[in-house]
C-alpha atoms as a PDB file:
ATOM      1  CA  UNK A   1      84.148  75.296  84.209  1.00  0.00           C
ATOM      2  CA  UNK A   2      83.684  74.114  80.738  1.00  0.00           C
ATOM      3  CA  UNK A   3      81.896  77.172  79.838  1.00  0.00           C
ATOM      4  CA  UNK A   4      84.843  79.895  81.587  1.00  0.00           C
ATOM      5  CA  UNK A   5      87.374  77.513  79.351  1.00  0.00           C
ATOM      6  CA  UNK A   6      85.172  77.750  76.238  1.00  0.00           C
ATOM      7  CA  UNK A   7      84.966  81.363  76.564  1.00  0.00           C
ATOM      8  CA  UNK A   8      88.962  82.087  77.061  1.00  0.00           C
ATOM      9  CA  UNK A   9      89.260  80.043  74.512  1.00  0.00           C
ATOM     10  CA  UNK A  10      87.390  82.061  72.106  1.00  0.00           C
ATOM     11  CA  UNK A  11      88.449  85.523  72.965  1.00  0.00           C
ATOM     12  CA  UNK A  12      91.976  84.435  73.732  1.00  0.00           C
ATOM     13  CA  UNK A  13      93.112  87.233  71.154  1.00  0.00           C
ATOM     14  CA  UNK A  14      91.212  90.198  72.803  1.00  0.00           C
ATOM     15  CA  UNK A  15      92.444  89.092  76.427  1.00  0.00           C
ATOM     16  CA  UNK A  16      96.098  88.479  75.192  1.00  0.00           C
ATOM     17  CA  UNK A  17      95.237  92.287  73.318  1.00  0.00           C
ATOM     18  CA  UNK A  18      94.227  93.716  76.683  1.00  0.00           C
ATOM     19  CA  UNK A  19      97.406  92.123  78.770  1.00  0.00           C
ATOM     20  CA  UNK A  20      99.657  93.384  76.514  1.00  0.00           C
ATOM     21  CA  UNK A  21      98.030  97.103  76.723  1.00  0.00           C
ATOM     22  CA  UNK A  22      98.387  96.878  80.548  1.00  0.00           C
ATOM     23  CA  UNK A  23     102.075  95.331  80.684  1.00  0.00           C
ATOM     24  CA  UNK A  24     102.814  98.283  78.106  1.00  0.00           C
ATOM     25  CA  UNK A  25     101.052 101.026  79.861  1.00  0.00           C
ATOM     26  CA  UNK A  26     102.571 100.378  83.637  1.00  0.00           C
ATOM     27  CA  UNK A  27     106.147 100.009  81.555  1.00  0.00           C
ATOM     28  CA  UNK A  28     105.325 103.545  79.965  1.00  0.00           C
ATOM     29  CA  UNK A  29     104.295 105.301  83.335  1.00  0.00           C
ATOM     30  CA  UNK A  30     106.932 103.828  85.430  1.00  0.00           C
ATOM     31  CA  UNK A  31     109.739 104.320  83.023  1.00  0.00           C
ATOM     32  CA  UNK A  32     108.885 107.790  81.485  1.00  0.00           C
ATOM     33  CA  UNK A  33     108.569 110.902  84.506  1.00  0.00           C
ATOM     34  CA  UNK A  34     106.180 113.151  82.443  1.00  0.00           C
ATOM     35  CA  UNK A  35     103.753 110.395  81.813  1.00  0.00           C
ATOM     36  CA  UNK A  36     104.171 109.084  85.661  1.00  0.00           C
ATOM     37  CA  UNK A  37     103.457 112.539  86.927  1.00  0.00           C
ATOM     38  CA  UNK A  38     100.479 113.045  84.266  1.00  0.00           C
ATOM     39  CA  UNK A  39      99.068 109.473  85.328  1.00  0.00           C
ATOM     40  CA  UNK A  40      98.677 110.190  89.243  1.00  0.00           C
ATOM     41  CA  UNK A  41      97.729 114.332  88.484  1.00  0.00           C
ATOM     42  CA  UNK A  42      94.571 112.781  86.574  1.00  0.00           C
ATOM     43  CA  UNK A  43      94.220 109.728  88.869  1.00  0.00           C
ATOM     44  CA  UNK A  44      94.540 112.235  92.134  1.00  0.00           C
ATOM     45  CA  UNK A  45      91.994 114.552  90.191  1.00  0.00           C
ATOM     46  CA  UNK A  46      89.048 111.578  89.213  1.00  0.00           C
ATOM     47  CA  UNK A  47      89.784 109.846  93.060  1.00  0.00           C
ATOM     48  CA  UNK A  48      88.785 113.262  94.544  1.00  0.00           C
ATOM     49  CA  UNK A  49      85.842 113.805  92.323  1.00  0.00           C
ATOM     50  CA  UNK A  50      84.815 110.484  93.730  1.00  0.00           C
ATOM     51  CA  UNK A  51      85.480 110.458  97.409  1.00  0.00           C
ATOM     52  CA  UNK A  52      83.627 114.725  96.993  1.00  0.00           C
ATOM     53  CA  UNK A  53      80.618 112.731  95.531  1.00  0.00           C
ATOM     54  CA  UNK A  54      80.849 110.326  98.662  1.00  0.00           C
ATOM     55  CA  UNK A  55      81.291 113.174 100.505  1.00  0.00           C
ATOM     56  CA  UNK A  56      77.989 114.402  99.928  1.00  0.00           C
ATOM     57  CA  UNK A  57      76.073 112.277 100.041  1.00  0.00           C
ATOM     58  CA  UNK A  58      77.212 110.987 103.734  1.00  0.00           C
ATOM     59  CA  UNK A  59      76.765 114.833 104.619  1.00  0.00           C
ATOM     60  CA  UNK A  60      72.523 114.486 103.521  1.00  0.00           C
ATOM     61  CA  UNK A  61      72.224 112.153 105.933  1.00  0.00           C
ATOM     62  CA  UNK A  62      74.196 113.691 108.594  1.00  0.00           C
ATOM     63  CA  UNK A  63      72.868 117.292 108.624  1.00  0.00           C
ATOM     64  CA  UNK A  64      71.249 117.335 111.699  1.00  0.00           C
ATOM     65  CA  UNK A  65      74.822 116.782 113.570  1.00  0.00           C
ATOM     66  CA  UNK A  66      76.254 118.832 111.304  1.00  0.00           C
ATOM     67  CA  UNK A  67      73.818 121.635 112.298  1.00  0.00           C
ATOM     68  CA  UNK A  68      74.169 120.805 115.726  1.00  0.00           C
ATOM     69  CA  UNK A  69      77.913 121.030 115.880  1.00  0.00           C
ATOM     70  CA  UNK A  70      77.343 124.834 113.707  1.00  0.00           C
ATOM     71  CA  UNK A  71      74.687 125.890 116.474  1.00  0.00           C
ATOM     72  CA  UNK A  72      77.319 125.169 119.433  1.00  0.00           C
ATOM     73  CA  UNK A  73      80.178 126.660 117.354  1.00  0.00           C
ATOM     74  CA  UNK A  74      78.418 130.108 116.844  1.00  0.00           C
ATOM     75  CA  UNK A  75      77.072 129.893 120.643  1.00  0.00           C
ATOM     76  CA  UNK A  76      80.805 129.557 121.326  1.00  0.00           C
ATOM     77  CA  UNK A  77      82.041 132.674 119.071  1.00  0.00           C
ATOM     78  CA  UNK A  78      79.129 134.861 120.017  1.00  0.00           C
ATOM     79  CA  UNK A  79      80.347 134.678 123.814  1.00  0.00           C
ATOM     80  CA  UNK A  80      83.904 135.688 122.531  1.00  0.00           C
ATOM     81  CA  UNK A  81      82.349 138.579 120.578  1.00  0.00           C
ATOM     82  CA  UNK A  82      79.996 139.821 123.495  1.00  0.00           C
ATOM     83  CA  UNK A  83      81.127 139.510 126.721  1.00  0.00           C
ATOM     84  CA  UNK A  84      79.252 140.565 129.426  1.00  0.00           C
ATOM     85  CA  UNK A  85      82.073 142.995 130.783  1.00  0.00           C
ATOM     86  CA  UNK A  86      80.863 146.084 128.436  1.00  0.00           C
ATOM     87  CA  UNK A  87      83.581 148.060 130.288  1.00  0.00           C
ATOM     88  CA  UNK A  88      86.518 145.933 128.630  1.00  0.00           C
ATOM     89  CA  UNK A  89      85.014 145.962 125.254  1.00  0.00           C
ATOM     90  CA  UNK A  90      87.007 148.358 122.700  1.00  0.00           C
ATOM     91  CA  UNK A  91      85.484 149.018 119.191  1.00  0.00           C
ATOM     92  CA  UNK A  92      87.873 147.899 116.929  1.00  0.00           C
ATOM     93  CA  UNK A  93      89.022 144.867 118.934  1.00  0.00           C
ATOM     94  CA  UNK A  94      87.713 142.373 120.996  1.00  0.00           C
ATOM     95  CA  UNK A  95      89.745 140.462 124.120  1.00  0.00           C
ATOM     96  CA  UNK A  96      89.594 136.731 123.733  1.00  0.00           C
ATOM     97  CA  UNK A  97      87.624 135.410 126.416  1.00  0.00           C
ATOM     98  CA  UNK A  98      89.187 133.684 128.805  1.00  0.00           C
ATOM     99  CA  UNK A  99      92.854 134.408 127.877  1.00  0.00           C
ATOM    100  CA  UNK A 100      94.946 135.724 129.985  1.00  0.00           C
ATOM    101  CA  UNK A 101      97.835 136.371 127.275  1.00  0.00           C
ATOM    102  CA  UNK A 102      95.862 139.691 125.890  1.00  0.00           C
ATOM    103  CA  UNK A 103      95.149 138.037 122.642  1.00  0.00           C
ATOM    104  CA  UNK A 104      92.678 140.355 120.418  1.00  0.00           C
ATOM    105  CA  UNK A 105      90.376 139.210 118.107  1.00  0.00           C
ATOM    106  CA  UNK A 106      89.232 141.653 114.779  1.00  0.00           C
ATOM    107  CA  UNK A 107      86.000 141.445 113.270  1.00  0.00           C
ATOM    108  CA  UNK A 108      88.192 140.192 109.778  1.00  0.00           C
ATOM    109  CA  UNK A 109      90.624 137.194 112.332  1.00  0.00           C
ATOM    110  CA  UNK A 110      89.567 133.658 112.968  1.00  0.00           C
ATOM    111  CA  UNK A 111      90.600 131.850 116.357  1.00  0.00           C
ATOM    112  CA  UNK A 112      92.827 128.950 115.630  1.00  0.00           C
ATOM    113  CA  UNK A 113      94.300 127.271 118.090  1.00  0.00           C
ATOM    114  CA  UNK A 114      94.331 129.849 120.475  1.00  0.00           C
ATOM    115  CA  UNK A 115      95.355 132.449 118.385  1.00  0.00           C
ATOM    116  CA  UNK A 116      93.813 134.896 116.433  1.00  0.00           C
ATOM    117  CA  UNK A 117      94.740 135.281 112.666  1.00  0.00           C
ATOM    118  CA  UNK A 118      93.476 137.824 110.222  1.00  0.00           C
ATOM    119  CA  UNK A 119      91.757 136.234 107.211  1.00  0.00           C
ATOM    120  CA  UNK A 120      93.473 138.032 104.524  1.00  0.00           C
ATOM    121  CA  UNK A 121      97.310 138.602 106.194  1.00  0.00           C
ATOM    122  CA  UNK A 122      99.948 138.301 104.035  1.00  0.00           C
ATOM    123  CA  UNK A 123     102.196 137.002 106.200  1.00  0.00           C
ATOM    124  CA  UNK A 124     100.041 134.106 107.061  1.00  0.00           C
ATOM    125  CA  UNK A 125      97.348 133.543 104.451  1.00  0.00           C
ATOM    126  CA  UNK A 126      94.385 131.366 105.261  1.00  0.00           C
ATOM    127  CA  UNK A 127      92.195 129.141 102.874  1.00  0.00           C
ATOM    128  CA  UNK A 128      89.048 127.192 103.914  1.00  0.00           C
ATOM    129  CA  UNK A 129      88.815 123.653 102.942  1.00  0.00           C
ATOM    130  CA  UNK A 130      86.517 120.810 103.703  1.00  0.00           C
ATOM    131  CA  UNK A 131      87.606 117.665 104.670  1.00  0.00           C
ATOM    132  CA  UNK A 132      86.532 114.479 101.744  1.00  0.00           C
ATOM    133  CA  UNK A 133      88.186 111.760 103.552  1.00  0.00           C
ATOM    134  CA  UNK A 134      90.966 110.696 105.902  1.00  0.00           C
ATOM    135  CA  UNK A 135      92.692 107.584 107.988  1.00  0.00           C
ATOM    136  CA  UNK A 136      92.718 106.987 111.471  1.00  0.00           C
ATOM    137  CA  UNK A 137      93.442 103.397 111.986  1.00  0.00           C
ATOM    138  CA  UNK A 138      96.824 102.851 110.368  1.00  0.00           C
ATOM    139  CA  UNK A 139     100.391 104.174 111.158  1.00  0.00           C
ATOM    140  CA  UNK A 140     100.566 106.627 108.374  1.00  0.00           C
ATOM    141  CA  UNK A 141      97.571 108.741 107.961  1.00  0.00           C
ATOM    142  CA  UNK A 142      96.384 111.389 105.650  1.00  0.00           C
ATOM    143  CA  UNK A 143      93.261 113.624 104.687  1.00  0.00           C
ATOM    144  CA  UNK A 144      91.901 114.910 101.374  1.00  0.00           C
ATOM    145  CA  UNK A 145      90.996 118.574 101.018  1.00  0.00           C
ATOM    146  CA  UNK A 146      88.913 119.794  98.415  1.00  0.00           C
ATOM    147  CA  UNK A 147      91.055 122.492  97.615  1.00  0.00           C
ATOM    148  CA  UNK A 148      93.862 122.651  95.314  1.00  0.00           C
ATOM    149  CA  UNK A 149      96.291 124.748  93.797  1.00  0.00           C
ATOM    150  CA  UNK A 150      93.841 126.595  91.547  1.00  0.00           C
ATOM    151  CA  UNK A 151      92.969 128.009  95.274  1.00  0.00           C
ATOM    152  CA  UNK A 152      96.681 129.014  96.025  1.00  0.00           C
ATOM    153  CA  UNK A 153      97.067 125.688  97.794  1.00  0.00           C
ATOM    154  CA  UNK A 154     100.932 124.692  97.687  1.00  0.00           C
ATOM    155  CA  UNK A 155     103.030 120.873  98.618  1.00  0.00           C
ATOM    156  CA  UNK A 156     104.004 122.219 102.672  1.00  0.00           C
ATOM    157  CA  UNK A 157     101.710 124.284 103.471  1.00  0.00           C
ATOM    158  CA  UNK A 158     100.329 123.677 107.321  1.00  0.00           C
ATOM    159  CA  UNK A 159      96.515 122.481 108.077  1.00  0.00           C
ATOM    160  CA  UNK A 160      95.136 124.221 111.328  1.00  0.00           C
ATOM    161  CA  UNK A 161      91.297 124.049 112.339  1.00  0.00           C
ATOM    162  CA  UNK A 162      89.856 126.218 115.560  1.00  0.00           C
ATOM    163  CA  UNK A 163      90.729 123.739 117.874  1.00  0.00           C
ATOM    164  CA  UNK A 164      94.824 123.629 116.840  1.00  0.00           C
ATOM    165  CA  UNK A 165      97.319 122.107 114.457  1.00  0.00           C
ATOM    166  CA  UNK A 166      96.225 118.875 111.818  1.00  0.00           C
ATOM    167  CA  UNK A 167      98.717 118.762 109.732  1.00  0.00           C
ATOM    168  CA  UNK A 168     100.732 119.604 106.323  1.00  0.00           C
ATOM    169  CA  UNK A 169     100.028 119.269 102.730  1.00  0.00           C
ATOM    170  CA  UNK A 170     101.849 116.723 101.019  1.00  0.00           C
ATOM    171  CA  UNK A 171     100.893 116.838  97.053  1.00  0.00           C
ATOM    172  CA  UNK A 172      98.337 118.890  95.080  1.00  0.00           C
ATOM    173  CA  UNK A 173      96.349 118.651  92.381  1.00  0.00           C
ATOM    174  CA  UNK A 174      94.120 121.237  90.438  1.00  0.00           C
ATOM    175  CA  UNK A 175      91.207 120.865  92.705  1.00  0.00           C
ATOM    176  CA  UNK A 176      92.423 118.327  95.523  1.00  0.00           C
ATOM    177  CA  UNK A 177      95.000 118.568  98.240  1.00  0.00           C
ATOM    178  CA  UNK A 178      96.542 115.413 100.735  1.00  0.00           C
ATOM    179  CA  UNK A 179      97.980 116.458 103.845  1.00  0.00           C
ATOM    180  CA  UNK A 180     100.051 114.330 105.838  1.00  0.00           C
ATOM    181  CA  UNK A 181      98.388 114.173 109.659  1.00  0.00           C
ATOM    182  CA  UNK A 182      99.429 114.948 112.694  1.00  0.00           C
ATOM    183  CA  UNK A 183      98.875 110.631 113.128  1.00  0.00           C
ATOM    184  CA  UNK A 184     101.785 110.055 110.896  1.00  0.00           C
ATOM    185  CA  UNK A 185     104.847 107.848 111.985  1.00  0.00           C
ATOM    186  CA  UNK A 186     107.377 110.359 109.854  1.00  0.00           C
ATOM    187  CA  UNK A 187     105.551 113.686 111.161  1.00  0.00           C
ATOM    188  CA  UNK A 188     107.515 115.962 113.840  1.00  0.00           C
ATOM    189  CA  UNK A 189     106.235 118.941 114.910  1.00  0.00           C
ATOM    190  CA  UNK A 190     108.844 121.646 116.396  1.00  0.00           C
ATOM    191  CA  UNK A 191     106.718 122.531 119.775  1.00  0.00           C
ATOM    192  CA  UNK A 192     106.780 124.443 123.287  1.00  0.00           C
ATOM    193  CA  UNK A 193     105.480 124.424 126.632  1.00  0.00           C
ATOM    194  CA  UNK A 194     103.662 127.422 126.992  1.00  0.00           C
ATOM    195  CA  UNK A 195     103.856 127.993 130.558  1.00  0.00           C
ATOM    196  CA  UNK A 196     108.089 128.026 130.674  1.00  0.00           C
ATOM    197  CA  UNK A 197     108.769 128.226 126.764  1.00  0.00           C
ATOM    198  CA  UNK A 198     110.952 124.854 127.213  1.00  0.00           C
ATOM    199  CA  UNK A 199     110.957 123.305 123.674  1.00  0.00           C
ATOM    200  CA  UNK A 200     110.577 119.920 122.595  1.00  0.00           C
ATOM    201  CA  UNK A 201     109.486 117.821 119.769  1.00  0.00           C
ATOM    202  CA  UNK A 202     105.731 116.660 118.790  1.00  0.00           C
ATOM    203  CA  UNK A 203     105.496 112.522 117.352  1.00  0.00           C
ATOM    204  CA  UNK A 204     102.934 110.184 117.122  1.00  0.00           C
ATOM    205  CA  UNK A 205     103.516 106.759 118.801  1.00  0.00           C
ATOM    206  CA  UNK A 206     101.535 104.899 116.299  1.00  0.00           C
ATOM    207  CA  UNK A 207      98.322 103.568 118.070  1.00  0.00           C
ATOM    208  CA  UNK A 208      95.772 106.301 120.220  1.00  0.00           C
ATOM    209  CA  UNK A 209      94.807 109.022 118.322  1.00  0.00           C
ATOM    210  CA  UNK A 210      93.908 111.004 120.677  1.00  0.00           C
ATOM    211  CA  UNK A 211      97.400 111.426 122.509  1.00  0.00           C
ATOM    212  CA  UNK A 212     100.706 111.796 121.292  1.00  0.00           C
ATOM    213  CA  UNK A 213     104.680 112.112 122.462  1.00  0.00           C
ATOM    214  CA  UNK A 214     106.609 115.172 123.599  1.00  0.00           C
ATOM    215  CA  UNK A 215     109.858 114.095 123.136  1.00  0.00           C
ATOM    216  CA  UNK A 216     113.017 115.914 125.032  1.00  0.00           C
ATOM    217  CA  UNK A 217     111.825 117.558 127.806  1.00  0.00           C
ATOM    218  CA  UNK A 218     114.946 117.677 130.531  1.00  0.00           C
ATOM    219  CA  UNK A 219     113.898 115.900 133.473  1.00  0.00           C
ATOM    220  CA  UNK A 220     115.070 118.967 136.215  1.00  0.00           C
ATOM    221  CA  UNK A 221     111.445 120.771 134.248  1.00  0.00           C
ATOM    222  CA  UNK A 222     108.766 120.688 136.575  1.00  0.00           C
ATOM    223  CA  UNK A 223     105.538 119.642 134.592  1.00  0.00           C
ATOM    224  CA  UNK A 224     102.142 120.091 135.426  1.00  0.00           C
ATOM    225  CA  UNK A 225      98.750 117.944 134.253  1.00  0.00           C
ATOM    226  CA  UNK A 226      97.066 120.222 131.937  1.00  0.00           C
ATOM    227  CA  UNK A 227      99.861 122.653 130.262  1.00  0.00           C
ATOM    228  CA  UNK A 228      99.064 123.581 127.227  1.00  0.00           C
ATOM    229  CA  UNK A 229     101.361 122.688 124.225  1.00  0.00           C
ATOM    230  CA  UNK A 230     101.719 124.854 121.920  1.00  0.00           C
ATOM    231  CA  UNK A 231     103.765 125.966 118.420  1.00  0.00           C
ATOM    232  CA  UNK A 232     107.426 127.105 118.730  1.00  0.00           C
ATOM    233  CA  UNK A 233     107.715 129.524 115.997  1.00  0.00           C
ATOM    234  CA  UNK A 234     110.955 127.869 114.513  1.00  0.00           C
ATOM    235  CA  UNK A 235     109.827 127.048 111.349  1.00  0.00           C
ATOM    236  CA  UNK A 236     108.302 128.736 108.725  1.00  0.00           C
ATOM    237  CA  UNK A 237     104.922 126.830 108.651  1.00  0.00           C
ATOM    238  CA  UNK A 238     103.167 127.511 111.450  1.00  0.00           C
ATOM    239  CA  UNK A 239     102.984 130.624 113.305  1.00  0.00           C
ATOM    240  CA  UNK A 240     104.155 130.180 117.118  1.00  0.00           C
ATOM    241  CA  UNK A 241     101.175 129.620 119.839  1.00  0.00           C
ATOM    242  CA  UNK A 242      99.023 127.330 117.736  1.00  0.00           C
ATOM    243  CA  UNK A 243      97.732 124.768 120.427  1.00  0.00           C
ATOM    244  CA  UNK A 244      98.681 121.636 119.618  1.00  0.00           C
ATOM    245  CA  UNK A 245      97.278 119.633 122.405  1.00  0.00           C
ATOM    246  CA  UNK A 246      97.561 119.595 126.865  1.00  0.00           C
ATOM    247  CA  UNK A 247      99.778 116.960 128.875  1.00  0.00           C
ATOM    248  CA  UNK A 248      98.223 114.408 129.813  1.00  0.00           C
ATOM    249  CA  UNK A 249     100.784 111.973 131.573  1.00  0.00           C
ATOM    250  CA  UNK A 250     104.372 112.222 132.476  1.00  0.00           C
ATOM    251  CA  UNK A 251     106.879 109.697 133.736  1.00  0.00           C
ATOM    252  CA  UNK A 252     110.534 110.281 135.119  1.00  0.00           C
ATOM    253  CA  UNK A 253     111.759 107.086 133.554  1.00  0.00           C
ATOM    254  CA  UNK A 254     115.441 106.099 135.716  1.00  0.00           C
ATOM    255  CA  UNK A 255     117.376 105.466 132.734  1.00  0.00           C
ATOM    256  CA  UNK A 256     116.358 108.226 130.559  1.00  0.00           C
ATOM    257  CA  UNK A 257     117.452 112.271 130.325  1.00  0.00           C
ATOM    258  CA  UNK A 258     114.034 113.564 129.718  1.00  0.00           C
ATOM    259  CA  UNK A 259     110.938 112.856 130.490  1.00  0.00           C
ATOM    260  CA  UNK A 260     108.526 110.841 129.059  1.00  0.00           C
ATOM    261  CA  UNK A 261     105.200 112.950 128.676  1.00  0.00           C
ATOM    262  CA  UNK A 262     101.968 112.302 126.704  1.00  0.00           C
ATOM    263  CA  UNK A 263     100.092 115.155 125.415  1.00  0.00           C
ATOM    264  CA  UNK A 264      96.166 114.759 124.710  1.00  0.00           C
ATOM    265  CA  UNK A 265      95.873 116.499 121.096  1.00  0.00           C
ATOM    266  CA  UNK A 266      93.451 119.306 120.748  1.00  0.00           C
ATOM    267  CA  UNK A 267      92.270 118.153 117.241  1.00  0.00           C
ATOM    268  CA  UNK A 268      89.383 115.886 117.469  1.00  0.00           C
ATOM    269  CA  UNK A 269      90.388 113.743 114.082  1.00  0.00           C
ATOM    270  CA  UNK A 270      87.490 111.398 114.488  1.00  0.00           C
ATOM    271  CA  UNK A 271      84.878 114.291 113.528  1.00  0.00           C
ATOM    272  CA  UNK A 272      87.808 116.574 111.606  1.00  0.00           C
ATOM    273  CA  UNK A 273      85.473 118.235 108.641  1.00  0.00           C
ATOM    274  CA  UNK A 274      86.664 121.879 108.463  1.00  0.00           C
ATOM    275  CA  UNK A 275      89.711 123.336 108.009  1.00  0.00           C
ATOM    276  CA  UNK A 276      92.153 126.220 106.971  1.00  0.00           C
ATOM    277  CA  UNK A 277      95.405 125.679 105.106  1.00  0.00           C
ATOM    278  CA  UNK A 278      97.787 127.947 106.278  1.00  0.00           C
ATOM    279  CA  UNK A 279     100.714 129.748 103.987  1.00  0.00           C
ATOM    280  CA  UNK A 280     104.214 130.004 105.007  1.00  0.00           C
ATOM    281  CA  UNK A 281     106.041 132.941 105.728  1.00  0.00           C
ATOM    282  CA  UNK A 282     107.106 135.110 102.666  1.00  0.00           C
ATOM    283  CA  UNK A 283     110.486 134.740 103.427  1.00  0.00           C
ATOM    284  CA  UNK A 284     110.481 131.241 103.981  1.00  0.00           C
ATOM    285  CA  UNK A 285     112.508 130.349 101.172  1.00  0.00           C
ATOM    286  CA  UNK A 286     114.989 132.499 101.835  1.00  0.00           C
ATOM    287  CA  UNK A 287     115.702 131.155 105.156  1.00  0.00           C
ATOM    288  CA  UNK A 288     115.570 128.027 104.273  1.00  0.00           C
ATOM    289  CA  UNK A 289     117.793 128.438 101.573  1.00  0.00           C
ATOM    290  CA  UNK A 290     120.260 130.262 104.254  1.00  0.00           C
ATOM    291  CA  UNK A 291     119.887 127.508 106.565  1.00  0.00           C
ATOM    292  CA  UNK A 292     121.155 124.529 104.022  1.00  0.00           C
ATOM    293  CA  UNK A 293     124.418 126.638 103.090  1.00  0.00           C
ATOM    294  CA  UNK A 294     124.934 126.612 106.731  1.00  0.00           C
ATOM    295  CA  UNK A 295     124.354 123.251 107.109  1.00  0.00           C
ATOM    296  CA  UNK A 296     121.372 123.495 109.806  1.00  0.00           C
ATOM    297  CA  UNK A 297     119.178 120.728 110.413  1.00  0.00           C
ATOM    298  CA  UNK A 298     116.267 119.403 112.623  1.00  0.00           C
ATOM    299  CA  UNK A 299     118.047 119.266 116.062  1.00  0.00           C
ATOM    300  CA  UNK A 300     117.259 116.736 119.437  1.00  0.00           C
ATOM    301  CA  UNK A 301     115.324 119.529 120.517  1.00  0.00           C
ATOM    302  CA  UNK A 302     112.550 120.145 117.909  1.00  0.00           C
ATOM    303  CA  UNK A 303     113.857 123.566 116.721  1.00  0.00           C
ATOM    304  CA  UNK A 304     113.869 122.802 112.995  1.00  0.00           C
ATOM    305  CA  UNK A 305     111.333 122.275 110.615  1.00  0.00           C
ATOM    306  CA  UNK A 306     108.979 119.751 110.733  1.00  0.00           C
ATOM    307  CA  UNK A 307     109.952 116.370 108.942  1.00  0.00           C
ATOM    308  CA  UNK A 308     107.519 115.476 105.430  1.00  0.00           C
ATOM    309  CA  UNK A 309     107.293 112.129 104.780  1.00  0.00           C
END
């Protein structure tokens, strides 16, 4: 103890030096926008240059389910490409296997969710990202993409993967992207059933990640275990029939309108490592910019756009 005192004692000026810096600094970024917004760009820029470092080197060690999961995944999208039915293949096109909606899948279109989207559309344009670290065990979660906005990356932009719907970008950086997850107390997601198109909303209770709520389903709806959930179209983020996840459970609670229904999500977000980021529509702006003169907002029934926290 004598020692610690001794040694205050005889760099008191540096350490009083070094406090000051530090009071003056936080005063500077929190009282000056340009230098706040500079501070967490470069912070937001070094933090992903150390969780991709992490990144990798927990993927060396984990290549062999890595490969395993690659193996299955081109097992699975070899069986879409060649069925056995040579009589229903067409040259140009190939039928989705095992759905019944007629969906076709080109040689240059990726399956997400259900749906097949060409790779270079410009309604819709896709960009691969990898996923460098995310939260599953609090109430707010996010991700960190290693993409940014020298990729074309934008702040709203939706977050899809092969199996359905993750998410939506939240703030960018040069090289780095966060997305706010589907596991997020303030995300909504504007949604269907696909069987009888009735609409209702997508949120996230706060504790399984696996399952989440479908909010505002009338109670006279006859629901069955296993219908898929799916995109409604009525925003400009994601296009409509990305899978979002199947019901699970489904209570007709006495003193309640709708019913109370649990949908298991389709997104796996305990092994989420690849994923495409998904433009908007090009007129996106437009109609949003028509729908705030008109005073339209998010309705009871999920119809609007999804809410960013």
């Amino acid at each position: 103890m004598r020692n610690l005192l001794t040694f205050l004692f005889r760099y008191r000026g540096i350490l009083v030096f070094v406090v000051l810096e530090i009071v003056s600094l936080v005063l500077l970024i929190r009282n000056s926008a340009y230098q706040r917004a500079a501070f967490f760009n470069s912070a937001n820029t070094y933090a992903g240059q150390v969780l991709e470092v992490r990144t990798r080197i927990y993927d060396y060690f984990r290549l062999a389910d890595v490969n395993q999961a690659l193996v299955a995944e081109n097992a699975r999208l070899r069986q879409q490409l060649y069925r056995s039915d040579l009589s229903q293949r067409q040259p140009d096109s190939l039928a989705v296997a095992g759905d019944s909606s007629g969906v076709q899948l080109r040689p240059d279109s990726v399956l997400l969710g259900t749906r097949a989207l060409p790779t270079r559309a410009a309604e819709f344009p896709l960009v691969p990202a990898r996923v460098i670290n995310q939260s599953l065990r609090r109430v707010d979660n996010y991700l960190t993409l290693n993409v940014g906005s020298r990729q074309g990356v934008r702040p709203g932009m939706g977050v899809l993967t092969a199996a359905g719907v993750v998410g939506r970008v939240r703030q960018v950086s040069e090289h780095y992207a966060t997305v706010t997850s589907v596991l997020h107390s303030k995300t909504t997601l504007s949604a269907k059933i696909k069987r009888d198109n009735t609409f209702g909303t997508i949120r996230w209770l706060g504790d399984d990640p696996t399952h989440a709520s479908l909010d505002y389903i009338p109670r006279q709806n006859v629901l069955v275990r296993g219908d898929s959930v799916v995109t409604s179209g009525y925003n400009a983020i994601f296009p409509e029939g990305i899978l979002i996840g199947t019901i699970d459970r489904y209570v007709k609670e006495p003193d309640k309108n709708f019913w109370t229904v649990d949908v298991r999500l389709a997104v796996n977000f305990a092994n989420l490592t690849y994923v495409y980021v998904i433009g908007p529509q090009p007129r996106a702006a437009e109609r949003d910019t028509l729908e705030a003169r008109s005073g339209l907002r998010p309705d009871v029934g999920g119809r609007g756009e999804e809410e960013q926290p």
